[in-house]
N, C-alpha and C. Protein backbone atom coordinates (compact mmCIF):
# COMPACT_ATOMS: atom_id res chain seq x y z
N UNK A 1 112.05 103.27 63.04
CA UNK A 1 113.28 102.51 63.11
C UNK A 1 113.99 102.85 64.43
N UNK A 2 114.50 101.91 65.33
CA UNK A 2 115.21 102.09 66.26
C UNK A 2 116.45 102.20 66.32
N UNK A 3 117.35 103.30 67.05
CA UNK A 3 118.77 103.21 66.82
C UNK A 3 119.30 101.96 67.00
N UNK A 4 119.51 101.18 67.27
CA UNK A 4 120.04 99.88 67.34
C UNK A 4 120.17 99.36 66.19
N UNK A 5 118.80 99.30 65.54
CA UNK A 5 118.96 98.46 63.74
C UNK A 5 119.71 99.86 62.93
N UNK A 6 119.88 101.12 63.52
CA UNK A 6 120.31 101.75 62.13
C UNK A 6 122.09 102.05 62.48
N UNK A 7 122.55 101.73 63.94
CA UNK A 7 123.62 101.20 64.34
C UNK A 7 124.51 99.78 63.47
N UNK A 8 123.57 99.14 64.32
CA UNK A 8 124.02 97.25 63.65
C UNK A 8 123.82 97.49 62.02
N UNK A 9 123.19 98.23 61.50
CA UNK A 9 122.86 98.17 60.21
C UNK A 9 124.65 98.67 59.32
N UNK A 10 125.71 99.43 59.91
CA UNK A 10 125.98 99.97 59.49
C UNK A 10 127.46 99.56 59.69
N UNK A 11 128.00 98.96 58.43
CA UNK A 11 129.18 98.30 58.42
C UNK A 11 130.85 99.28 59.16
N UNK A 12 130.50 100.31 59.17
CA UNK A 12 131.63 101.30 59.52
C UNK A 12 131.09 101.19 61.46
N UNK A 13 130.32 101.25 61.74
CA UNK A 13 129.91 100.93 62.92
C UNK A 13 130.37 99.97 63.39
N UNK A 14 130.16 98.93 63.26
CA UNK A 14 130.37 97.14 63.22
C UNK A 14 131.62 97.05 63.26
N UNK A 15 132.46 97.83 62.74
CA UNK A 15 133.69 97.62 62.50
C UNK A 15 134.61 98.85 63.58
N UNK A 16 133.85 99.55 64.19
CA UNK A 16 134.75 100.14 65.46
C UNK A 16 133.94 99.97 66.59
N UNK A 17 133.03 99.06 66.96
CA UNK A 17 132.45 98.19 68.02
C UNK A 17 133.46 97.26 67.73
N UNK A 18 133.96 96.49 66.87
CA UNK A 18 135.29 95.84 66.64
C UNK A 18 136.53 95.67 67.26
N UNK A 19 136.77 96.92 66.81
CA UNK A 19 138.03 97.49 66.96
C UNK A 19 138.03 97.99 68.60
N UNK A 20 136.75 98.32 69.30
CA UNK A 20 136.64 98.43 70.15
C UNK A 20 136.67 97.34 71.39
N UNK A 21 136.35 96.15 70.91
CA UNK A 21 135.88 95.11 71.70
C UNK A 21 137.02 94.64 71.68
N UNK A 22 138.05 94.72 70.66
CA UNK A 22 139.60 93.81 70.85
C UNK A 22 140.20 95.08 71.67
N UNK A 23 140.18 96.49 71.91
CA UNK A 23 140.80 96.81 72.68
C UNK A 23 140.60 96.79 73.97
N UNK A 24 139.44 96.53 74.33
CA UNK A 24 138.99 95.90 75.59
C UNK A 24 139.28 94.91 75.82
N UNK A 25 139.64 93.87 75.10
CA UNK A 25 140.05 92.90 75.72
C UNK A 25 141.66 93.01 76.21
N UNK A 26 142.10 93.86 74.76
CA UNK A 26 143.84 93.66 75.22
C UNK A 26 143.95 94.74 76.60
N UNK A 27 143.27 95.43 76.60
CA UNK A 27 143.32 96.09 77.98
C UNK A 27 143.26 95.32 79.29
N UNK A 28 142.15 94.56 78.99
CA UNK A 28 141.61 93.84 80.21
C UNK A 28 142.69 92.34 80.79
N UNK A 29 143.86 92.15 79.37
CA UNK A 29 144.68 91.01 79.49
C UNK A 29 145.67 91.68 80.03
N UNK A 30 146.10 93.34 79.53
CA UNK A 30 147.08 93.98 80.66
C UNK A 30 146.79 94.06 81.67
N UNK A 31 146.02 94.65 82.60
CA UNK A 31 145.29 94.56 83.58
C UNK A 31 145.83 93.37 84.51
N UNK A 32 145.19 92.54 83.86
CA UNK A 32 145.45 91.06 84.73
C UNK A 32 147.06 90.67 84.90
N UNK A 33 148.11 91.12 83.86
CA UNK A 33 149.17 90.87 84.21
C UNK A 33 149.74 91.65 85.06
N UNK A 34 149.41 92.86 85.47
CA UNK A 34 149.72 94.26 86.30
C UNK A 34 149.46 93.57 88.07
N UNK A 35 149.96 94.10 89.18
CA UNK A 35 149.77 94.08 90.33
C UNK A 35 148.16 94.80 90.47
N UNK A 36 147.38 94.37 91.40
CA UNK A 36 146.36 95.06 91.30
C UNK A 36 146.55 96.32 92.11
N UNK A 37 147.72 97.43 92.31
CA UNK A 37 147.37 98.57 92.56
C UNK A 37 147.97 99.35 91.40
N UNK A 38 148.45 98.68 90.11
CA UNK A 38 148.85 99.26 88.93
C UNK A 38 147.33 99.29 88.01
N UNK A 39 146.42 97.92 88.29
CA UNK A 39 145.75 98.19 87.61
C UNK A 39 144.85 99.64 86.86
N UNK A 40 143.69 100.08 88.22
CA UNK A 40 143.22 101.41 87.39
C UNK A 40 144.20 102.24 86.87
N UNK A 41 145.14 102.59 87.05
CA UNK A 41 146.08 103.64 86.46
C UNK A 41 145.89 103.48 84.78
N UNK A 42 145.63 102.49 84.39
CA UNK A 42 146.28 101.46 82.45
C UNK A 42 144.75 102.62 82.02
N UNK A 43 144.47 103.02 81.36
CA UNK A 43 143.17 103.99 81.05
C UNK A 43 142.93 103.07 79.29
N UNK A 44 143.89 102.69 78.73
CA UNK A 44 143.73 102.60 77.43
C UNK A 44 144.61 101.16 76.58
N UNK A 45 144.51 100.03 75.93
CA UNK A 45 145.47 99.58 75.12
C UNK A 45 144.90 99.62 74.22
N UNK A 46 145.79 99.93 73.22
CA UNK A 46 145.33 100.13 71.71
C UNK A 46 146.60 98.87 70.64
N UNK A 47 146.37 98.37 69.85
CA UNK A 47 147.37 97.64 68.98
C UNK A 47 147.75 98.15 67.74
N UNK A 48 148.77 98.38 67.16
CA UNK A 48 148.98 98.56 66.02
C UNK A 48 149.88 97.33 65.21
N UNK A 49 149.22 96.92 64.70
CA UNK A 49 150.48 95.50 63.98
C UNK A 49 150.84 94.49 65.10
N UNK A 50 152.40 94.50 65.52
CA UNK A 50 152.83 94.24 66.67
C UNK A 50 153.34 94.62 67.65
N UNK A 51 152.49 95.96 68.05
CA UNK A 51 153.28 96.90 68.83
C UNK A 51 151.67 97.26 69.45
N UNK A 52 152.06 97.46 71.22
CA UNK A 52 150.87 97.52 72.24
C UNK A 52 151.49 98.67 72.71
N UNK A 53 150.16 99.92 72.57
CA UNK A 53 150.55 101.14 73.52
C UNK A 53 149.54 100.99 74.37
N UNK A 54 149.96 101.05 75.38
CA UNK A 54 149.22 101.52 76.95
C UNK A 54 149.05 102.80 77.25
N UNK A 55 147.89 102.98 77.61
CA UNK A 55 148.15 104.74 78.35
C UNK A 55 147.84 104.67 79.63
N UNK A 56 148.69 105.40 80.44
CA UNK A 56 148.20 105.36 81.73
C UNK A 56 147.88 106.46 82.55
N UNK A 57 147.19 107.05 83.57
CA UNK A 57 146.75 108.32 83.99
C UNK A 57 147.84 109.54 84.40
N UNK A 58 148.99 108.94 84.49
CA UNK A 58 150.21 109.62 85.35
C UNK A 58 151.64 109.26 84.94
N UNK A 59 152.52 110.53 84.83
CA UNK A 59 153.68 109.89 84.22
C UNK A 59 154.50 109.39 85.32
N UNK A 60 154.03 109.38 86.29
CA UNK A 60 154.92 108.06 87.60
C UNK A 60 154.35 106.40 87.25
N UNK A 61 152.96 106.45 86.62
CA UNK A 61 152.91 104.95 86.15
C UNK A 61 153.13 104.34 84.71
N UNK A 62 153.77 105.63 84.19
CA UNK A 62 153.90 105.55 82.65
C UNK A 62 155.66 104.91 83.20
N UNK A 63 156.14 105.74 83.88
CA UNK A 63 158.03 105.25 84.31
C UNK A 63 157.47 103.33 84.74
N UNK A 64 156.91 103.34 85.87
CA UNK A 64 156.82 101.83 86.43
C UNK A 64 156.46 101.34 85.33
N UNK A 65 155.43 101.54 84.79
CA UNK A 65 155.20 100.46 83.66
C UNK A 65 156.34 100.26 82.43
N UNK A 66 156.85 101.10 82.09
CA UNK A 66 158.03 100.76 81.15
C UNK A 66 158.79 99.78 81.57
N UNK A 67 159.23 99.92 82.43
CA UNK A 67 160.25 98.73 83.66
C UNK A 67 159.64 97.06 83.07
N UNK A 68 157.92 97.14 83.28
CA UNK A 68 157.61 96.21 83.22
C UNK A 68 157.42 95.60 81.40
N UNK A 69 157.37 96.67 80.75
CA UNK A 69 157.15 96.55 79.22
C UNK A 69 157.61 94.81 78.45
N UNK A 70 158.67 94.73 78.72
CA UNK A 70 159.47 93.08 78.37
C UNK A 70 158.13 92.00 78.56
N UNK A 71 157.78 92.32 80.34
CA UNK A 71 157.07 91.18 81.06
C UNK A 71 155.79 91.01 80.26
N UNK A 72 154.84 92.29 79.61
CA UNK A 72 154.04 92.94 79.25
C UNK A 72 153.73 92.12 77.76
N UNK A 73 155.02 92.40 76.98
CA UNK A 73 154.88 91.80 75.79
C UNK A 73 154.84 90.05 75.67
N UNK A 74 155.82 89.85 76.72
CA UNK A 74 155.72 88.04 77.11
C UNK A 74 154.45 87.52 77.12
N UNK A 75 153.83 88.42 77.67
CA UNK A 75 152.47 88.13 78.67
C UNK A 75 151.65 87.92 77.31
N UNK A 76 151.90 88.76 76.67
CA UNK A 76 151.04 89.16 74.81
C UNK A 76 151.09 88.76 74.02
N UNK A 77 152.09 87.77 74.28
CA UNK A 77 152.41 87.04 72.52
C UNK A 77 151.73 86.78 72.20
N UNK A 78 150.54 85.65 72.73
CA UNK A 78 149.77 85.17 71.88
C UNK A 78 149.02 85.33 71.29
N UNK A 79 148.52 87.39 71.24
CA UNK A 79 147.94 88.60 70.95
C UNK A 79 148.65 88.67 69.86
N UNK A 80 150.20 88.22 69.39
CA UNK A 80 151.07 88.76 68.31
C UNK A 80 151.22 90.11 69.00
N UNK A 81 151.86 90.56 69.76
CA UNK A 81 152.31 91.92 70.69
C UNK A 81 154.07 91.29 70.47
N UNK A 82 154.60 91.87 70.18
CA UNK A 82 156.40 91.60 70.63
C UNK A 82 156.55 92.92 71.19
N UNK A 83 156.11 93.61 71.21
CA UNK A 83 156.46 95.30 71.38
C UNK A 83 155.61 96.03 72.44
N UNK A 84 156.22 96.71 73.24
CA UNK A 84 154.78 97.19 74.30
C UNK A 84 155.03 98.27 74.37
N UNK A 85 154.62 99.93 74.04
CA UNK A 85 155.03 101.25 74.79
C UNK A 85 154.24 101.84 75.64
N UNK A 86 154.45 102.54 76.34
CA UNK A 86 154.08 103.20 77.47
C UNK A 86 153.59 104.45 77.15
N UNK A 87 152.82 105.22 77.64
CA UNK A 87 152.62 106.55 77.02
C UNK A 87 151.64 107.02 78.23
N UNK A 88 151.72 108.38 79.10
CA UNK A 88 151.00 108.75 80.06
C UNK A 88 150.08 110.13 79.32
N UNK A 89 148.72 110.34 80.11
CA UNK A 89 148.16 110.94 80.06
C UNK A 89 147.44 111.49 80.97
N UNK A 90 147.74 112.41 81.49
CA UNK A 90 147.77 112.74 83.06
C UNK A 90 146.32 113.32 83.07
N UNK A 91 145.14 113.01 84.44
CA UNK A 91 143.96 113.79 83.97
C UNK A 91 143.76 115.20 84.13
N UNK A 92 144.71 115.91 84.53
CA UNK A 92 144.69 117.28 84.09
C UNK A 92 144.48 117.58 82.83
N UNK A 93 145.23 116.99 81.80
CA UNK A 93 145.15 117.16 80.47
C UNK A 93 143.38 117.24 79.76
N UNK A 94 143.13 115.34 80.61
CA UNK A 94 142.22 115.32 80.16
C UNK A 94 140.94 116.28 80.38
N UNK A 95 140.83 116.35 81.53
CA UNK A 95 139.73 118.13 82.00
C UNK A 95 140.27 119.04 81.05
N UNK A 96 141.15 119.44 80.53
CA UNK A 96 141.31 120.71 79.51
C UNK A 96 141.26 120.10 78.30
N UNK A 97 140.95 119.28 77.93
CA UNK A 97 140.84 118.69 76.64
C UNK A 97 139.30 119.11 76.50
N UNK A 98 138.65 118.68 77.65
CA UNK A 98 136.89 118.53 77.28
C UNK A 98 136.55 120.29 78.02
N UNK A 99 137.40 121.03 78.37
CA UNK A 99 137.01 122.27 78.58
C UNK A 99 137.57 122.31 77.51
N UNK A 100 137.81 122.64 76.40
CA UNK A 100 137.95 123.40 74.83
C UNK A 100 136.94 123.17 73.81
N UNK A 101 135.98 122.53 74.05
CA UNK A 101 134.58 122.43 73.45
C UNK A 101 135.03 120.87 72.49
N UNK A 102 135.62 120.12 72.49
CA UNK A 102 136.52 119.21 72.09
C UNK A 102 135.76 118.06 71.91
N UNK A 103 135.29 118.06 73.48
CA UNK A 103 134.59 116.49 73.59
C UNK A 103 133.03 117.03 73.87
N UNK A 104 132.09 116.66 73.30
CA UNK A 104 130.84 117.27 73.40
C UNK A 104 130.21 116.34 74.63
N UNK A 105 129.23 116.99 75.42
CA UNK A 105 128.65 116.53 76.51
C UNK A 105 126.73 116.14 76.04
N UNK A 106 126.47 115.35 76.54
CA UNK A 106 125.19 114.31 75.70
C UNK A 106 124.39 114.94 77.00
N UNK A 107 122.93 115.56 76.62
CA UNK A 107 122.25 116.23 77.27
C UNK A 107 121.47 114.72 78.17
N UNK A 108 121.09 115.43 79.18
CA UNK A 108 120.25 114.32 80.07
C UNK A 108 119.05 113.11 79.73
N UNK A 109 118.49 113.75 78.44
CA UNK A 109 117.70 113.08 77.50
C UNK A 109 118.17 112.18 76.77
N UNK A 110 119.51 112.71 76.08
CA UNK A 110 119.96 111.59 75.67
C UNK A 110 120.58 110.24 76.44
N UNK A 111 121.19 110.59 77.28
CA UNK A 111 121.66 109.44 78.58
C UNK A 111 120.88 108.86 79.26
N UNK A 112 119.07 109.35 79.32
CA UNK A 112 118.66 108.81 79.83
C UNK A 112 118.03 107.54 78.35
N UNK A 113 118.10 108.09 77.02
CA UNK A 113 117.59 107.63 76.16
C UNK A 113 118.87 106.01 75.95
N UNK A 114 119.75 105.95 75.76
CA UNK A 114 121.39 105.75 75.62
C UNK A 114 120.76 104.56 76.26
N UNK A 115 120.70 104.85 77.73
CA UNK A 115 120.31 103.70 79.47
C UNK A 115 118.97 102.69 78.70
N UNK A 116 117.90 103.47 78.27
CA UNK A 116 116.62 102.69 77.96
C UNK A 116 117.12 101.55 77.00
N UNK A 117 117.52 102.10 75.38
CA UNK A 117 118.07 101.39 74.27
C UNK A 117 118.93 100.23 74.68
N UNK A 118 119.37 100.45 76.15
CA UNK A 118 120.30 99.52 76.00
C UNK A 118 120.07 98.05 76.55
N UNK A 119 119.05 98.92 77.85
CA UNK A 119 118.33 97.70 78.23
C UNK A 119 117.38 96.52 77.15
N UNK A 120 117.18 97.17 76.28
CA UNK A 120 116.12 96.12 75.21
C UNK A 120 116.94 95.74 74.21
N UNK A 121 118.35 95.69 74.13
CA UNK A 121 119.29 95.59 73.08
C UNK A 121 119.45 93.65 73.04
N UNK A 122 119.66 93.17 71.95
CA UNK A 122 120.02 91.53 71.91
C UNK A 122 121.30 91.48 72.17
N UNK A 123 122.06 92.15 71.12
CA UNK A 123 123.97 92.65 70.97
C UNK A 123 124.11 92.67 72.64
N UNK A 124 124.58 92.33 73.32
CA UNK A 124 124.78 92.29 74.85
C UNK A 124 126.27 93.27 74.62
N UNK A 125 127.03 93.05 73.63
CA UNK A 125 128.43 93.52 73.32
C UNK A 125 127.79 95.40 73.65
N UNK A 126 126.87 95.95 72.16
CA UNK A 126 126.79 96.70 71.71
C UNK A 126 125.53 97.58 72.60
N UNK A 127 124.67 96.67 73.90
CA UNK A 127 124.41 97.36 74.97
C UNK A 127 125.34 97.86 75.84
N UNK A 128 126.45 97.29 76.07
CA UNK A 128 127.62 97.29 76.95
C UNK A 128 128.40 98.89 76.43
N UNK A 129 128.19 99.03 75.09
CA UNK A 129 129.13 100.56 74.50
C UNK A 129 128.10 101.62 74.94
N UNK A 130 126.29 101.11 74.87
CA UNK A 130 125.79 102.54 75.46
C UNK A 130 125.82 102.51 76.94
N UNK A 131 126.01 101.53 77.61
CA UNK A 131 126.09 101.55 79.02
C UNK A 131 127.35 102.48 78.85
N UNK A 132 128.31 102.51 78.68
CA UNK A 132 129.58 102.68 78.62
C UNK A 132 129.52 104.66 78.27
N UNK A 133 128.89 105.14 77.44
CA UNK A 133 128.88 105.95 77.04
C UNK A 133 128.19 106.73 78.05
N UNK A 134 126.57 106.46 78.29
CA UNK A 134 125.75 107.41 78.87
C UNK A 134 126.59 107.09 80.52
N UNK A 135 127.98 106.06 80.80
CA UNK A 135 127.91 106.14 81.92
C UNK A 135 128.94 107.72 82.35
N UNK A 136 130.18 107.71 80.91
CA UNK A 136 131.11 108.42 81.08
C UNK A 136 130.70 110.23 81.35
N UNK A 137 129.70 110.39 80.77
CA UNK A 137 129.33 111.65 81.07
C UNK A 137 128.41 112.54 81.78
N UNK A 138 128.75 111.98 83.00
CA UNK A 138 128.42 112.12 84.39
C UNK A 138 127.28 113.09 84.47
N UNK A 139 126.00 112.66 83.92
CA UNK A 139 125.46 112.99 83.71
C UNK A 139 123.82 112.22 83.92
N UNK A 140 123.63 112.80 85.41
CA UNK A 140 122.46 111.47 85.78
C UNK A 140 121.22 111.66 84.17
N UNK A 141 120.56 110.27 84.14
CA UNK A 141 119.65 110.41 83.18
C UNK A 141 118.28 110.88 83.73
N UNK A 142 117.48 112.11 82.89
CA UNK A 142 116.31 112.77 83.19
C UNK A 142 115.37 111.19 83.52
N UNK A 143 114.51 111.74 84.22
CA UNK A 143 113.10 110.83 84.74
C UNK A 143 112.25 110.95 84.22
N UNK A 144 112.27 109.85 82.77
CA UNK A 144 110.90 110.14 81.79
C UNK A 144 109.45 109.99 82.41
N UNK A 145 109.21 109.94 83.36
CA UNK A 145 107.62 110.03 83.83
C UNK A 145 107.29 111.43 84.50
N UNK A 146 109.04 112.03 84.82
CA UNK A 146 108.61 113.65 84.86
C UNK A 146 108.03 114.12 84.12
């Protein structure tokens, strides 16, 4: 059995590839309303009900973006957003988050395994989360003909 069918197979899966794919999008609709040197800073939108939190890398773009919060939610309605907060997460934090054994690091085998699966995947969505994964942990993939 290939990870893919025992992935797709699995309704709790399916359902935060979900949850995942609408926050990519509402990310990607902030984004576009942002100036493009605000853009990379936005790291995260998440929804709850009718309320959009943003996270952004630095609390100097967590201040600018509040300013813009009103424009933000305008921009969202049709998301059902009336509400937008701001919330920074500076990447200092994040380096000491994954130095506390916190966030586990995927050995070279697996990233290089992650890269293969994804290429032969149909789900174009659910190739896109292992691209996504084996890309974040900077971690070139081993050379299976080594």
């Amino acid at each position: 059995m290939h990870v893919r069918d025992l992935l797709t197979g699995s309704p709790a899966v399916m359902h935060a590839l979900e949850c995942q794919r609408r926050e990519d999008g509402l990310l990607a609709r902030v984004r576009d309303l942002l100036n493009p040197g605000a853009r990379p800073h936005c790291l995260q939108a998440t929804a709850s009900e009718d309320t959009l939190t943003v996270t952004v890398d630095a609390a100097v773009w967590a201040t600018r973006l509040r300013y813009l919060a009103p424009e933000l939610a305008q921009g969202l309605a049709s998301a059902g957003i009336t509400r937008v907060k701001i919330r920074a997460r500076p990447s200092d934090q994040r380096r000491a988050r994954q130095t506390t054994g916190r966030v586990a690091r995927l050995t070279p085998a697996v990233v290089a395994h992650l890269t293969a699966s994804a290429e032969h995947m149909a789900d174009a969505g659910l190739a896109e989360v292992f691209r996504r994964l084996a890309s974040r942990q900077g971690v070139p993939p081993i050379d299976p003909d080594r």
